[in-house]
N, C-alpha and C. Protein backbone atom coordinates (compact mmCIF):
# COMPACT_ATOMS: atom_id res chain seq x y z
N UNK A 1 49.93 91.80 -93.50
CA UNK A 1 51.05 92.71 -93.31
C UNK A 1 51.98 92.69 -94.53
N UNK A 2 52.21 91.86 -95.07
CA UNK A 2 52.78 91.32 -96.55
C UNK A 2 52.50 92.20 -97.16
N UNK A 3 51.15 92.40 -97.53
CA UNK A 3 50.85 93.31 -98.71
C UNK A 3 50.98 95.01 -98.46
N UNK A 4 50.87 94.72 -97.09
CA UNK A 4 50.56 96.56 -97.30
C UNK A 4 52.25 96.64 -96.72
N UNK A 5 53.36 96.12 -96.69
CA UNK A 5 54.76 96.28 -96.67
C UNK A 5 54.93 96.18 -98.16
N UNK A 6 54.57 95.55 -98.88
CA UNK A 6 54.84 95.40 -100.33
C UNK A 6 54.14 96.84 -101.18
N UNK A 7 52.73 97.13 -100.99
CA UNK A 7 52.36 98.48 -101.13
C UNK A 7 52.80 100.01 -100.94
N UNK A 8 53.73 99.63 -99.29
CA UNK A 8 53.93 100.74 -98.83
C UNK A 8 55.50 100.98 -99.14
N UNK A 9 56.19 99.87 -99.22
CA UNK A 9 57.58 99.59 -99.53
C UNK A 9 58.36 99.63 -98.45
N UNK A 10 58.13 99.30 -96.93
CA UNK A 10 58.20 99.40 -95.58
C UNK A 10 58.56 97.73 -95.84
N UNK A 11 58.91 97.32 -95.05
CA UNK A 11 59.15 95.71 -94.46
C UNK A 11 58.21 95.72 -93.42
N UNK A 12 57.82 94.32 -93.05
CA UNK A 12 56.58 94.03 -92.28
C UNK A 12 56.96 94.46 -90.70
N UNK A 13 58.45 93.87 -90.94
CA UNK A 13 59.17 94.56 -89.78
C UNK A 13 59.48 95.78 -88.52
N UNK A 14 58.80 96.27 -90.11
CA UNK A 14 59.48 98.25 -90.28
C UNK A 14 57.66 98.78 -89.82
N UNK A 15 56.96 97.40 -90.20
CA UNK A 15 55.62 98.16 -89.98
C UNK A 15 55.47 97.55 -88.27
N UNK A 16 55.58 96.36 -88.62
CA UNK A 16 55.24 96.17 -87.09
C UNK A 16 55.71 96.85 -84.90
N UNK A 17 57.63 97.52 -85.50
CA UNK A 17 58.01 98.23 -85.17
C UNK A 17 57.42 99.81 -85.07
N UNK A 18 56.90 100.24 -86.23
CA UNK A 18 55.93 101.95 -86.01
C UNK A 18 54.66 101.56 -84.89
N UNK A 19 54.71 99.98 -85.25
CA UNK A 19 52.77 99.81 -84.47
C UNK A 19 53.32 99.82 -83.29
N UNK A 20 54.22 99.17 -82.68
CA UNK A 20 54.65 99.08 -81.34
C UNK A 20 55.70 100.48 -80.67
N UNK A 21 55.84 101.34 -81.73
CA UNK A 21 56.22 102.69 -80.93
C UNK A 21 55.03 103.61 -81.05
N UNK A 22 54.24 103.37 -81.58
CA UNK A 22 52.74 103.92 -81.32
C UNK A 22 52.92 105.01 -82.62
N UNK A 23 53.52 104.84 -83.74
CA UNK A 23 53.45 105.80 -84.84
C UNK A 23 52.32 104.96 -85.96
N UNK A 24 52.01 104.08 -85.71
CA UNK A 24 51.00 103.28 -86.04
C UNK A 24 49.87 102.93 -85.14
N UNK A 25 48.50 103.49 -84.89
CA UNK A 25 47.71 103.04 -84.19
C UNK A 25 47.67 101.67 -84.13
N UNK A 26 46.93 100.52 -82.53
CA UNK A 26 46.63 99.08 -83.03
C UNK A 26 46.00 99.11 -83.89
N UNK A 27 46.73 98.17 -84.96
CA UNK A 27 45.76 97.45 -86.19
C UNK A 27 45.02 96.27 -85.60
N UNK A 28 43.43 96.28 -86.14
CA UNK A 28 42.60 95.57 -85.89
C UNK A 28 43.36 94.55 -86.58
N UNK A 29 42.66 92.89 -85.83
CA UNK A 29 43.10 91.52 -86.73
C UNK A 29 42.03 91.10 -86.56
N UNK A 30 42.20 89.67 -87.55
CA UNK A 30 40.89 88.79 -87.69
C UNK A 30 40.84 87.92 -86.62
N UNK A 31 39.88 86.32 -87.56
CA UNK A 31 39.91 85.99 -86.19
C UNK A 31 41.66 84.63 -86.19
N UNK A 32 42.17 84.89 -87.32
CA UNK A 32 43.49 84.20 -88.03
C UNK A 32 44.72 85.05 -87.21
N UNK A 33 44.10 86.37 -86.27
CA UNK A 33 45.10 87.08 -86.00
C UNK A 33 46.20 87.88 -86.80
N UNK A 34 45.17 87.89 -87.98
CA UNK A 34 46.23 88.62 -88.93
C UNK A 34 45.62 89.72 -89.21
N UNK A 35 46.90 91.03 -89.26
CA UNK A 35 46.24 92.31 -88.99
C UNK A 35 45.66 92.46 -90.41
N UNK A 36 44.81 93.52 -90.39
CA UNK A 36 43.76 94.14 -91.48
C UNK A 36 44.00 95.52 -91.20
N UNK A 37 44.69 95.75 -92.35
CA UNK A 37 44.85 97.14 -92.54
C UNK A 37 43.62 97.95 -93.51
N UNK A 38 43.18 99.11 -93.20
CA UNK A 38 42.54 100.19 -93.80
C UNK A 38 42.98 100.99 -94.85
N UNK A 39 42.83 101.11 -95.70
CA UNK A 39 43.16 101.98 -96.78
C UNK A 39 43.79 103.40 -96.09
N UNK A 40 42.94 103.83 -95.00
CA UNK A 40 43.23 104.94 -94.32
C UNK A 40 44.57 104.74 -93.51
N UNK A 41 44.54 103.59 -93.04
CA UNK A 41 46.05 102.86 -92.35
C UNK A 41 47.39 103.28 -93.45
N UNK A 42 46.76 102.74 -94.47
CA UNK A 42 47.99 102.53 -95.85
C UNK A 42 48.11 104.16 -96.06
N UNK A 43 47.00 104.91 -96.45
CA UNK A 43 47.59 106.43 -96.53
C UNK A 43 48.50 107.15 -94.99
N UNK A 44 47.88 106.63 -94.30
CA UNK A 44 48.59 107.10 -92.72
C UNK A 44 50.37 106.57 -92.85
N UNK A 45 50.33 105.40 -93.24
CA UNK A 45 51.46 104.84 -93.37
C UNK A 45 52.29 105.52 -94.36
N UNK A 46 51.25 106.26 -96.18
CA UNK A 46 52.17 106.11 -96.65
C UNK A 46 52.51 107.61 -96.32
N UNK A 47 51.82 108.55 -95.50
CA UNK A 47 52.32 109.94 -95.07
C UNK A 47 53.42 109.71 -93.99
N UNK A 48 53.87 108.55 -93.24
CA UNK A 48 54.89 108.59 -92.46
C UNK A 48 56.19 108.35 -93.15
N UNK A 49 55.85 107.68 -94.34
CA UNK A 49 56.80 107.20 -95.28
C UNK A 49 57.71 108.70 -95.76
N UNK A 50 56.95 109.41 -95.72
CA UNK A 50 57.17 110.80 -96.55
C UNK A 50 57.55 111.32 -95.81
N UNK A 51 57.62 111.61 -94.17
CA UNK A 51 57.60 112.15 -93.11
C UNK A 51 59.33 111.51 -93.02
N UNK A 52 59.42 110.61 -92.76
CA UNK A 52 60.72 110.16 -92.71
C UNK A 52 61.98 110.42 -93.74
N UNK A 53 61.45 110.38 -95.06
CA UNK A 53 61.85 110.47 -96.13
C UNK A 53 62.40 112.12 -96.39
N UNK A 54 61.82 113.20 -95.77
CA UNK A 54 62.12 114.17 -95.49
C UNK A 54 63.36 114.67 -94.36
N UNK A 55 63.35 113.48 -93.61
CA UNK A 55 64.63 114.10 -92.89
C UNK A 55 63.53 113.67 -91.24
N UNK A 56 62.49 114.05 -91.14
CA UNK A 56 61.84 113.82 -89.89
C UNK A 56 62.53 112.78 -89.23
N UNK A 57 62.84 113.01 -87.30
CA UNK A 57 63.27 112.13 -87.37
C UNK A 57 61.94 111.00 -86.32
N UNK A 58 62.56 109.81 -85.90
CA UNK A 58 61.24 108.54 -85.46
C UNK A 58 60.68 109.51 -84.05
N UNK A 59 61.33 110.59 -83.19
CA UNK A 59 60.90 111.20 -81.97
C UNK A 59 59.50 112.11 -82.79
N UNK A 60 60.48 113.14 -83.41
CA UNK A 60 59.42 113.94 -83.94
C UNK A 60 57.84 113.13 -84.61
N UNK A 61 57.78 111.97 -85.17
CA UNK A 61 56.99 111.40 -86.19
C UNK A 61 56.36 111.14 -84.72
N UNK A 62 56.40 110.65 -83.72
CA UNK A 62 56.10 110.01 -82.50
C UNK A 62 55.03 111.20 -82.20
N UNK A 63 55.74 112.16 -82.11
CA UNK A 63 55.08 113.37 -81.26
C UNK A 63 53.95 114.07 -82.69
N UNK A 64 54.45 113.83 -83.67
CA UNK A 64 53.25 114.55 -84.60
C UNK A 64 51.89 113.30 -84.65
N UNK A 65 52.52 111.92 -84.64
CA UNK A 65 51.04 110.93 -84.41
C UNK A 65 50.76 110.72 -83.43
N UNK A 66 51.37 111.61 -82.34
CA UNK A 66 50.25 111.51 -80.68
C UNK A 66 49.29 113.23 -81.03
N UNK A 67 49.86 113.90 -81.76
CA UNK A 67 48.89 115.29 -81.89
C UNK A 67 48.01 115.20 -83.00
N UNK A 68 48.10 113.75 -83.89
CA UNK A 68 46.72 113.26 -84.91
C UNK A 68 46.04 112.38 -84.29
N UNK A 69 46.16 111.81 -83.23
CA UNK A 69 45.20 110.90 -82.75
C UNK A 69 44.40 111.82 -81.68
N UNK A 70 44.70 112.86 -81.24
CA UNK A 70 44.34 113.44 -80.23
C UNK A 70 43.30 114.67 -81.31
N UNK A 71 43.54 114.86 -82.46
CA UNK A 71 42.45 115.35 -83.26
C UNK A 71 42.73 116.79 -83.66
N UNK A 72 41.46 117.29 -83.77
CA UNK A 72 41.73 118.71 -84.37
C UNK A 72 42.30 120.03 -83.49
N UNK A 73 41.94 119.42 -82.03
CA UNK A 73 42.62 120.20 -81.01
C UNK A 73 44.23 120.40 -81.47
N UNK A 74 44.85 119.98 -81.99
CA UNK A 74 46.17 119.92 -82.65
C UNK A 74 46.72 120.41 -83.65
N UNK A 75 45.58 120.75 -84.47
CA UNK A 75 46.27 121.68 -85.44
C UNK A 75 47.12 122.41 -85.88
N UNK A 76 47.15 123.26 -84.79
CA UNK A 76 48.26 124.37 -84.76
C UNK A 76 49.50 124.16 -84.42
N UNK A 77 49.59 122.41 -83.60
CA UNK A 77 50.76 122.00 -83.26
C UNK A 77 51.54 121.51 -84.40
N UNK A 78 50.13 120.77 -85.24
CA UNK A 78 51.10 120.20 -86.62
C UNK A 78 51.49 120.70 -87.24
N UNK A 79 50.80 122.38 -87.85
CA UNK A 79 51.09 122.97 -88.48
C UNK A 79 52.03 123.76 -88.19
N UNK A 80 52.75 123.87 -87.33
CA UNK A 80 54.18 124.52 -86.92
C UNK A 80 55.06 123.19 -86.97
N UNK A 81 54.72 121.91 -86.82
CA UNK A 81 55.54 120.93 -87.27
C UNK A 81 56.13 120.71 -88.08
N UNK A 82 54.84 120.79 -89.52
CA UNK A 82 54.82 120.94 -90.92
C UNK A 82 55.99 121.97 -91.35
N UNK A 83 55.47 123.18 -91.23
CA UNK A 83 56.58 124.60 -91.79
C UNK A 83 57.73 124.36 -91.35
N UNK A 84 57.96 123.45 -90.22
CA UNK A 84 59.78 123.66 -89.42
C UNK A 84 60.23 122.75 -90.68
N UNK A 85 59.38 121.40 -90.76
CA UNK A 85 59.94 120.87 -91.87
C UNK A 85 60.11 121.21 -92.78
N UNK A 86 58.95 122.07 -93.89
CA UNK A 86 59.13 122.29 -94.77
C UNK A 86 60.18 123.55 -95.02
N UNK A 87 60.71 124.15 -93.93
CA UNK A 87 61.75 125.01 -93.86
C UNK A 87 63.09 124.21 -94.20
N UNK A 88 62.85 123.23 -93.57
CA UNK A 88 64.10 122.04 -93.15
C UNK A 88 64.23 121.63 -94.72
N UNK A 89 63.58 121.41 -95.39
CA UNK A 89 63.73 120.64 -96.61
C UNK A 89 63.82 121.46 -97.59
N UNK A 90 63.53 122.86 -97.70
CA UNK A 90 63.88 123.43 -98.34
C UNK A 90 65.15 124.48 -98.67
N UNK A 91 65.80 124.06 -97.37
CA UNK A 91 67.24 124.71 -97.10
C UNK A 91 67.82 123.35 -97.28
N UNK A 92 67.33 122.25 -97.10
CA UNK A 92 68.34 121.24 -98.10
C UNK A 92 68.11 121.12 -99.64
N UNK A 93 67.04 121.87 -100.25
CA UNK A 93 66.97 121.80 -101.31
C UNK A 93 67.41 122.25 -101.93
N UNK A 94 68.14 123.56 -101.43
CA UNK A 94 68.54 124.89 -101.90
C UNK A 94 70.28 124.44 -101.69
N UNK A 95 70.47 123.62 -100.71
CA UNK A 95 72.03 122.84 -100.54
C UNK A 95 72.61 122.40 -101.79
N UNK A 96 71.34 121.34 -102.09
CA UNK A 96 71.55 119.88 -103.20
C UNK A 96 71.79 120.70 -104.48
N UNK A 97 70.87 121.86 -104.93
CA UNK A 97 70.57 123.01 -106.09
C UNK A 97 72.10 123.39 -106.28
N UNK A 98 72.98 124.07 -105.02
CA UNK A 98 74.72 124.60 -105.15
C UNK A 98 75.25 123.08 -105.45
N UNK A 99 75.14 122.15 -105.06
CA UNK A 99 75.99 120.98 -104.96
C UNK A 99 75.71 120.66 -106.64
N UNK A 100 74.18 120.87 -107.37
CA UNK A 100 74.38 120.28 -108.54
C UNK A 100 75.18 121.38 -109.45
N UNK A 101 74.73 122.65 -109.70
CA UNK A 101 75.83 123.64 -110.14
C UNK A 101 76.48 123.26 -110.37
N UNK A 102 77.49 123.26 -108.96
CA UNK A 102 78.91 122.59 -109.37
C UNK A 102 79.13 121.45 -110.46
N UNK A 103 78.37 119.92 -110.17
CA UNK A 103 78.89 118.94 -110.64
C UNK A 103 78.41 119.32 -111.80
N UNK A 104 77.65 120.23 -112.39
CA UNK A 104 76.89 120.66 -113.76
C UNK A 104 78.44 121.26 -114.77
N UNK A 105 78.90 122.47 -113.37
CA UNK A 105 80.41 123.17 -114.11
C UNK A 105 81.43 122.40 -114.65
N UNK A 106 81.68 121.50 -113.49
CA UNK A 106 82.29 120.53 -113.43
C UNK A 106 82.42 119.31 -115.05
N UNK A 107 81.34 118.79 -115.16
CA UNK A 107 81.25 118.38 -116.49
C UNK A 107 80.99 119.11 -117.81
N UNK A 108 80.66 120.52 -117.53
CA UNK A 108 81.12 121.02 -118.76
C UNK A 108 82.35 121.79 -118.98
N UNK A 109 83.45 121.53 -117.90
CA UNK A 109 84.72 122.01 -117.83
C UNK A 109 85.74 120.77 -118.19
N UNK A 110 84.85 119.43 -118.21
CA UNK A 110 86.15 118.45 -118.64
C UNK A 110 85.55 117.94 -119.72
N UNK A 111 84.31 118.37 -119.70
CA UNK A 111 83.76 117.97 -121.60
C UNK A 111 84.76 119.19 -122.35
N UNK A 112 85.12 120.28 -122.11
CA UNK A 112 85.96 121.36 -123.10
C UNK A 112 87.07 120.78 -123.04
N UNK A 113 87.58 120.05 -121.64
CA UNK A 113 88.80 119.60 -122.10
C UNK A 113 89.60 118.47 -122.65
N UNK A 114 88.24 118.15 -122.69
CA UNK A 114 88.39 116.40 -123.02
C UNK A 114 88.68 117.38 -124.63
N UNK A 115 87.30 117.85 -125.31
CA UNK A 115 87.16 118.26 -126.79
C UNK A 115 88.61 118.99 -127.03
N UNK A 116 89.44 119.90 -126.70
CA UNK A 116 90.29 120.32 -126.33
C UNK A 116 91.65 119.45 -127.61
N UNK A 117 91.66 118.51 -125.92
CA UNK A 117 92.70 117.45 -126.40
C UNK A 117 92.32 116.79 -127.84
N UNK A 118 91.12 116.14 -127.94
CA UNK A 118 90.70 115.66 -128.94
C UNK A 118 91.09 116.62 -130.09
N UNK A 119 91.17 117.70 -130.21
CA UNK A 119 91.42 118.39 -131.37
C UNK A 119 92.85 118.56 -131.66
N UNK A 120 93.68 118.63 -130.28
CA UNK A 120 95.13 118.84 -130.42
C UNK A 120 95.39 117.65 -131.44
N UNK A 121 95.09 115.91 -130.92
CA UNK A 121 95.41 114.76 -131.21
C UNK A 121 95.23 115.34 -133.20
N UNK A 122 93.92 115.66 -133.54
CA UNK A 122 93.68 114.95 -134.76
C UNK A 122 94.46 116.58 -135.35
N UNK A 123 94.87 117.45 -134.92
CA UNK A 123 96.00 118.46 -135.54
C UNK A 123 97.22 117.82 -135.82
N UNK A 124 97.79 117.53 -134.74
CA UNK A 124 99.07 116.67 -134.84
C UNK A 124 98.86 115.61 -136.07
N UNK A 125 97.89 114.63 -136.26
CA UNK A 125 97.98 113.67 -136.86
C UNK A 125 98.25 114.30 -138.59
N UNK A 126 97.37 115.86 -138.46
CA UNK A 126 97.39 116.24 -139.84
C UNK A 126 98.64 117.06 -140.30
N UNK A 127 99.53 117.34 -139.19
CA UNK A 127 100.40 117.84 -139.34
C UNK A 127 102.10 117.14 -139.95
């Protein structure tokens, strides 16, 4: 669990919590009882990573990995999942885009006035 929290950048915690709300299928263990994760586990994991990271919240992630374990019959569920999100994230993208503008105006309105002053100072000095 170490490694694929260190891989995935999740805490073992954070993983063992998804396994026990069922956003993580059971991970097989040995016979040390230590789980063995799948490469396919680690991509599953690291698409929830992204899923979250988007704004998704732990209900929704719940309900989109009960409509991937249940298979292709689901498709159409995810894929209206998918677009709400990717609607969702792209009207915050389009938020963050006005918010940088500004702080963009913003510093090139006190870079003029910074330069501004700076020029008054070295007038005066020549004056």
């Amino acid at each position: 669990i170490q490694e694929v929290a260190q891989a995935t950048g999740l805490s073992a915690h954070t993983l063992r919590y998804y396994e026990r709300i069922g956003l993580i299928h059971p991970i097989d263990r040995g016979q040390n009882t230590h789980r063995r994760y799948t490469p396919d586990d680690v991509g599953w994991i690291d698409f929830l990573t992204k899923l979250r990271a988007t704004g998704m919240s732990i209900k929704d992630m719940q309900k989109y990995a009960e409509f991937q374990r249940r298979g292709e019959e689901t498709l159409p569920e995810r894929v209206e999942m998918l677009k709400a999100l990717r609607d969702k994230v792209e009207a915050h993208m389009d938020e963050l885009s006005e918010h940088l503008k500004l702080i963009y105006y913003k510093i090139d309105l006190y870079q003029k006035i910074a330069a501004e002053k700076e020029l008054e100072k070295v007038a005066q000095t020549i004056c």
